[in-house]
N, C-alpha and C. Protein backbone atom coordinates (compact mmCIF):
# COMPACT_ATOMS: atom_id res chain seq x y z
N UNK A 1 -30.11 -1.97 12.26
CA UNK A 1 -29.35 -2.77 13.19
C UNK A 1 -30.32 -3.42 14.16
N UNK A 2 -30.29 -4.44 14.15
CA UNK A 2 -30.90 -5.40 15.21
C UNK A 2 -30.78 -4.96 17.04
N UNK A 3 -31.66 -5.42 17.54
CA UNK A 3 -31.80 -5.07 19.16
C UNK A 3 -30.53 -5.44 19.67
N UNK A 4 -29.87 -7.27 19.27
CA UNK A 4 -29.00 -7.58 20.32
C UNK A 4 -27.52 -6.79 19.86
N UNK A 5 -27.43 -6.44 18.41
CA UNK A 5 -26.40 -6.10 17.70
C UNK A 5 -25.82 -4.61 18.62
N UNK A 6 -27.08 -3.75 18.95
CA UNK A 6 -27.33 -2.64 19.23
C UNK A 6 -26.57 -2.69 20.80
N UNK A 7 -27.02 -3.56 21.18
CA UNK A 7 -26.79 -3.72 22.92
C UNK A 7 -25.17 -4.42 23.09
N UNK A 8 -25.16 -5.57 22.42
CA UNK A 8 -23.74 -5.39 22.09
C UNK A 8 -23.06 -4.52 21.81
N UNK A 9 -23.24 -3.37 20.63
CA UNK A 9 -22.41 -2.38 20.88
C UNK A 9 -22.27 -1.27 22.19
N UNK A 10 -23.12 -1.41 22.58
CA UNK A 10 -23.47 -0.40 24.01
C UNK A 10 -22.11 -0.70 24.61
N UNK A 11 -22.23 -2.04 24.86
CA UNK A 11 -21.75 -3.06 26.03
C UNK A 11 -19.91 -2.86 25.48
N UNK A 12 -20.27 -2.64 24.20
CA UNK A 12 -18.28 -2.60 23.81
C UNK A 12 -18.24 -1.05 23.94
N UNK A 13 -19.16 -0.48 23.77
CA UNK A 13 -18.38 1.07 24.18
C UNK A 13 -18.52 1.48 25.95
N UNK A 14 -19.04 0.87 26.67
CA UNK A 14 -19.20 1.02 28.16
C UNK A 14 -17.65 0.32 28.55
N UNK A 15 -17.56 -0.87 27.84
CA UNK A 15 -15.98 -1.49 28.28
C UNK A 15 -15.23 -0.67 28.24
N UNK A 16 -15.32 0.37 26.42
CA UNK A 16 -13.96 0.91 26.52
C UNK A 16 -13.89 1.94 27.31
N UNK A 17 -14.70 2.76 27.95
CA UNK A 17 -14.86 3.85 29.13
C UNK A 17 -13.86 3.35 29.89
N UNK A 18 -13.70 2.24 29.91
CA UNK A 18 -13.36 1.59 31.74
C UNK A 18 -11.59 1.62 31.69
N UNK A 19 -11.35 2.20 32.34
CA UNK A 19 -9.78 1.69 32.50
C UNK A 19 -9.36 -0.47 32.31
N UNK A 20 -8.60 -0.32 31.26
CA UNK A 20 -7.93 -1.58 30.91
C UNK A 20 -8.24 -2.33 32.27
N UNK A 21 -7.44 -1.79 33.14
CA UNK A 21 -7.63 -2.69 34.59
C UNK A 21 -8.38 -3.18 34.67
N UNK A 22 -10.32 -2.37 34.53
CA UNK A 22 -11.26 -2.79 35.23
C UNK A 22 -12.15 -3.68 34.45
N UNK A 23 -11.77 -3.48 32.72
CA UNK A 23 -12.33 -3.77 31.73
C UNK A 23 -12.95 -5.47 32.08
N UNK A 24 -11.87 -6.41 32.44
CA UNK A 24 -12.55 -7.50 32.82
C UNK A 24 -13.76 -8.08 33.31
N UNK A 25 -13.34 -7.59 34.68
CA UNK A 25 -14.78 -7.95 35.73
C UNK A 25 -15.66 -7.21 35.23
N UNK A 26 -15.59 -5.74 34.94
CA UNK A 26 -17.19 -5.14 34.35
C UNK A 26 -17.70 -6.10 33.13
N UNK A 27 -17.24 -6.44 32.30
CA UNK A 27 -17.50 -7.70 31.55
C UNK A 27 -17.97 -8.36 31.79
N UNK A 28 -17.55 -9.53 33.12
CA UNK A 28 -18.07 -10.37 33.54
C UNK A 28 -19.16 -10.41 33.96
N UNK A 29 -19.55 -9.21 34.85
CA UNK A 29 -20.55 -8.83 35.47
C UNK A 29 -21.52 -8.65 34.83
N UNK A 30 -21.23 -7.98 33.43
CA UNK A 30 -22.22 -7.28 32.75
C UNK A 30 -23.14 -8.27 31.73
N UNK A 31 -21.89 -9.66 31.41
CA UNK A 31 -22.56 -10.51 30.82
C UNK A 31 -22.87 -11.62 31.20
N UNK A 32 -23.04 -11.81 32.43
CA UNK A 32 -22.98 -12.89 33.20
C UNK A 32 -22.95 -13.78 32.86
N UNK A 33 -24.01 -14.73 32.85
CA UNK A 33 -23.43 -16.35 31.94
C UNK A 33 -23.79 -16.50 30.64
N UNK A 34 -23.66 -15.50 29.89
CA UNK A 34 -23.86 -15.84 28.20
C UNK A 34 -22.19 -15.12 27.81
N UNK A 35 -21.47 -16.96 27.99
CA UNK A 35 -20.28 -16.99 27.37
C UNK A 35 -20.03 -16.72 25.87
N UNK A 36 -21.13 -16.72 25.33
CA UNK A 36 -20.97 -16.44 23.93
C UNK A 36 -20.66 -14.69 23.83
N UNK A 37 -21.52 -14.19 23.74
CA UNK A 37 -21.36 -12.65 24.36
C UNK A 37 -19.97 -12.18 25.09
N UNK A 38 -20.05 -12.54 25.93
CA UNK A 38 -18.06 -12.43 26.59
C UNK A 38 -17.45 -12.34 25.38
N UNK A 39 -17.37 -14.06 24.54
CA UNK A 39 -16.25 -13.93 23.58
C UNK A 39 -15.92 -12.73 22.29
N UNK A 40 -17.28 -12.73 22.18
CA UNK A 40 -17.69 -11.96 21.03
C UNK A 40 -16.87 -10.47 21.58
N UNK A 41 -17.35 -9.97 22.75
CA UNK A 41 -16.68 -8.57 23.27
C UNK A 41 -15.40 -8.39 23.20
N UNK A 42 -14.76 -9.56 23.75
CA UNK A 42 -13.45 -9.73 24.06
C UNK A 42 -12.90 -10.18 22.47
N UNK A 43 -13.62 -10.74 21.99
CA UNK A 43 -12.75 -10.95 20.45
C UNK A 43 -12.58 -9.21 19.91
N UNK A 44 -13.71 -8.97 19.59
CA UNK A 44 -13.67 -7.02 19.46
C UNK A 44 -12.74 -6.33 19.90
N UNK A 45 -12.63 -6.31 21.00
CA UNK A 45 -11.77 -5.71 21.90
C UNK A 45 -9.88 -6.38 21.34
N UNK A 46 -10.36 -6.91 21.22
CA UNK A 46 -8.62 -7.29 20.71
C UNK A 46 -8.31 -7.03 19.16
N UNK A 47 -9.43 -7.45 18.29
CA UNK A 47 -9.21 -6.70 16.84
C UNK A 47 -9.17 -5.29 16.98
N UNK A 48 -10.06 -4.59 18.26
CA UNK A 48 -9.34 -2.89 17.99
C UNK A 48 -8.14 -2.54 18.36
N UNK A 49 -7.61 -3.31 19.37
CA UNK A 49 -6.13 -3.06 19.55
C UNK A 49 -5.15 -3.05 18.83
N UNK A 50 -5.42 -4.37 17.92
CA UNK A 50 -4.50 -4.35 17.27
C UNK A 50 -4.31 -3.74 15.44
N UNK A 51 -5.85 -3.26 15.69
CA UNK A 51 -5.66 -2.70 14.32
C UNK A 51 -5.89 -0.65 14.41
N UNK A 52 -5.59 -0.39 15.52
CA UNK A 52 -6.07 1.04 15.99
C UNK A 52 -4.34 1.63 15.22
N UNK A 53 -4.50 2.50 14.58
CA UNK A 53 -3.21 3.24 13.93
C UNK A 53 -2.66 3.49 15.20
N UNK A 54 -1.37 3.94 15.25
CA UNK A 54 -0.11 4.07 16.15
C UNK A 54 -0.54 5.66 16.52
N UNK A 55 0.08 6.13 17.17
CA UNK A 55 0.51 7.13 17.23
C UNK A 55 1.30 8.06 16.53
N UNK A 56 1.64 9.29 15.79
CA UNK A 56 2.21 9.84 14.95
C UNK A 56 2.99 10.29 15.81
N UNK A 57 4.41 10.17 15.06
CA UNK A 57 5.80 10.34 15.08
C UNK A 57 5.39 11.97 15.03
N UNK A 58 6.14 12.39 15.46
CA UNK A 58 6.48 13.90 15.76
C UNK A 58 7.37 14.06 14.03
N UNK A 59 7.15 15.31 13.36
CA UNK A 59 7.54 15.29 12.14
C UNK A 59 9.41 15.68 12.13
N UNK A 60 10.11 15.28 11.56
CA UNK A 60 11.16 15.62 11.83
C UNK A 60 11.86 17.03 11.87
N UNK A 61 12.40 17.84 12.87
CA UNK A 61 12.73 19.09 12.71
C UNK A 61 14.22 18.97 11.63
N UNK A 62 14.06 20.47 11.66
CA UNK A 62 15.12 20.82 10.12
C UNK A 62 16.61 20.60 10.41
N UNK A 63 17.31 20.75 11.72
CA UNK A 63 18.11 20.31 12.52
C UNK A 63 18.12 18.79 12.17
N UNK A 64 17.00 17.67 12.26
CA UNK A 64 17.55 16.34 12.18
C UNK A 64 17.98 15.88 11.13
N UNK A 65 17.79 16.85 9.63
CA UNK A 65 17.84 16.25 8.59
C UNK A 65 19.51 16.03 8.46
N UNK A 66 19.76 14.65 7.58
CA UNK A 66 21.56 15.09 7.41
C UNK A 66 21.18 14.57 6.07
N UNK A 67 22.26 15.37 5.05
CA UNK A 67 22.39 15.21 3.95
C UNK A 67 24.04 14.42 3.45
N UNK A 68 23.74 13.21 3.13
CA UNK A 68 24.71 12.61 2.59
C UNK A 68 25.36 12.77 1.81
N UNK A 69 26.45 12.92 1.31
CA UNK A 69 27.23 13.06 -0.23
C UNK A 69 27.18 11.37 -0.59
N UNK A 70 27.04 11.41 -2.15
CA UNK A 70 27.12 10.19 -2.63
C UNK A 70 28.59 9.73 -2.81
N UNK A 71 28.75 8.39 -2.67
CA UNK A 71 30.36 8.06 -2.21
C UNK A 71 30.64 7.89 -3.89
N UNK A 72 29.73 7.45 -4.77
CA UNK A 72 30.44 7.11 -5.92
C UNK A 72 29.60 7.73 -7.08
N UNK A 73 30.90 7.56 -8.21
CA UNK A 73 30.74 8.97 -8.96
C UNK A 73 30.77 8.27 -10.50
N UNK A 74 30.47 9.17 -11.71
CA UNK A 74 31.32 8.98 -12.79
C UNK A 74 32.93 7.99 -12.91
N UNK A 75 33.44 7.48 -13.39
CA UNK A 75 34.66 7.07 -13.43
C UNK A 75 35.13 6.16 -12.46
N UNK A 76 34.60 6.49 -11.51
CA UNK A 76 34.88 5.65 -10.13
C UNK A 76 35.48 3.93 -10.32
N UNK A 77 36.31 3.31 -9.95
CA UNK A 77 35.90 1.81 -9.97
C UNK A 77 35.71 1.53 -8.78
N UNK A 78 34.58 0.13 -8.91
CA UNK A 78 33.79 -0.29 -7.56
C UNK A 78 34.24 -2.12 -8.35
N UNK A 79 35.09 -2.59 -7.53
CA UNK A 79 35.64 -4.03 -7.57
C UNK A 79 36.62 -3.87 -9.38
N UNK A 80 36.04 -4.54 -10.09
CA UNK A 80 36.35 -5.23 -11.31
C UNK A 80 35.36 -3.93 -12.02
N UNK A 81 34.70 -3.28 -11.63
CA UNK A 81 33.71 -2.64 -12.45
C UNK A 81 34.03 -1.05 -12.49
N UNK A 82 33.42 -0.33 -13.25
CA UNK A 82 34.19 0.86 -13.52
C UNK A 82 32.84 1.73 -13.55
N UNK A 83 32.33 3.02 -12.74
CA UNK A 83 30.90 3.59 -13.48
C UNK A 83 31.03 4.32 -14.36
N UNK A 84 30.56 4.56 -15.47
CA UNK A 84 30.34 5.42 -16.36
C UNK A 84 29.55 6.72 -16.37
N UNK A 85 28.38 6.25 -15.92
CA UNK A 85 27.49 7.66 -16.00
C UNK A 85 26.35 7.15 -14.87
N UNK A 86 25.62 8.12 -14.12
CA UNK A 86 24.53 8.01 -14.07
C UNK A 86 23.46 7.52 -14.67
N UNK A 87 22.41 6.99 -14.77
CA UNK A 87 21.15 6.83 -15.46
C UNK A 87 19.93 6.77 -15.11
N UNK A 88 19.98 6.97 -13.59
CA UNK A 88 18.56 7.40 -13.20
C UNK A 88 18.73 7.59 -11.70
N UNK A 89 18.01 8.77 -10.94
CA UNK A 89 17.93 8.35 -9.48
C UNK A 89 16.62 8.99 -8.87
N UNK A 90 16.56 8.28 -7.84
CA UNK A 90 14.97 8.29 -7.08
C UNK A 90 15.53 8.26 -5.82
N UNK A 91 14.21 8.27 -5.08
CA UNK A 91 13.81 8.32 -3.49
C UNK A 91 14.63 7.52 -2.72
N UNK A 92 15.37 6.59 -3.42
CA UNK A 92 15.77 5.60 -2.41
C UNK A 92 17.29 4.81 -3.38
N UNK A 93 17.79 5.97 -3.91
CA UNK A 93 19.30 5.74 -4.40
C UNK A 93 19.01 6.23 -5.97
N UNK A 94 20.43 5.82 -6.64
CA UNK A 94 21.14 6.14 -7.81
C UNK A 94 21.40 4.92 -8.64
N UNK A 95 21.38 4.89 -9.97
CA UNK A 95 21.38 3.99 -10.89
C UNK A 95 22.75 4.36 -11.89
């Protein structure tokens, strides 16, 4: 890794220390007039935001689960149509 590559990264992990609030002006300060540098930080800084995974959902307790009965059956008619049988079911319904 190159010197400026190196110092750039310094400079994006010293930002992220900083509370959001302060993140700006230490920026400014830090890069004074090489606007190129700013952008470059601040471009960074926004691709990690928005690509940083979420937070994990708490897993569901055994209490939340509800188990549905299926409304339709063998024989059933649904409009003009009549079911016959099953023929396949998965994760995300019945065939």
């Amino acid at each position: 890794m190159s010197a400026p590559l190196r110092s750039e990264e310094a400079l994006l992990q010293a930002v992220l220390k900083r509370a959001k609030s302060q993140r700006n002006s230490y920026l400014k300060r830090s890069c004074g007039e090489d606007d190129a540098l700013r952008r470059r930080i601040e471009e960074r800084l926004v691709a990690r935001e928005t690509t940083e995974p979420m937070p994990a959902a708490a897993p569901p307790q055994e209490d939340d689960t509800v188990q549905l009965e299926p409304s339709e059956g063998p024989y059933q008619q649904i409009g003009r149509y009549k079911l016959l049988k099953e023929i396949g079911a998965g994760g995300f319904g019945q065939v």
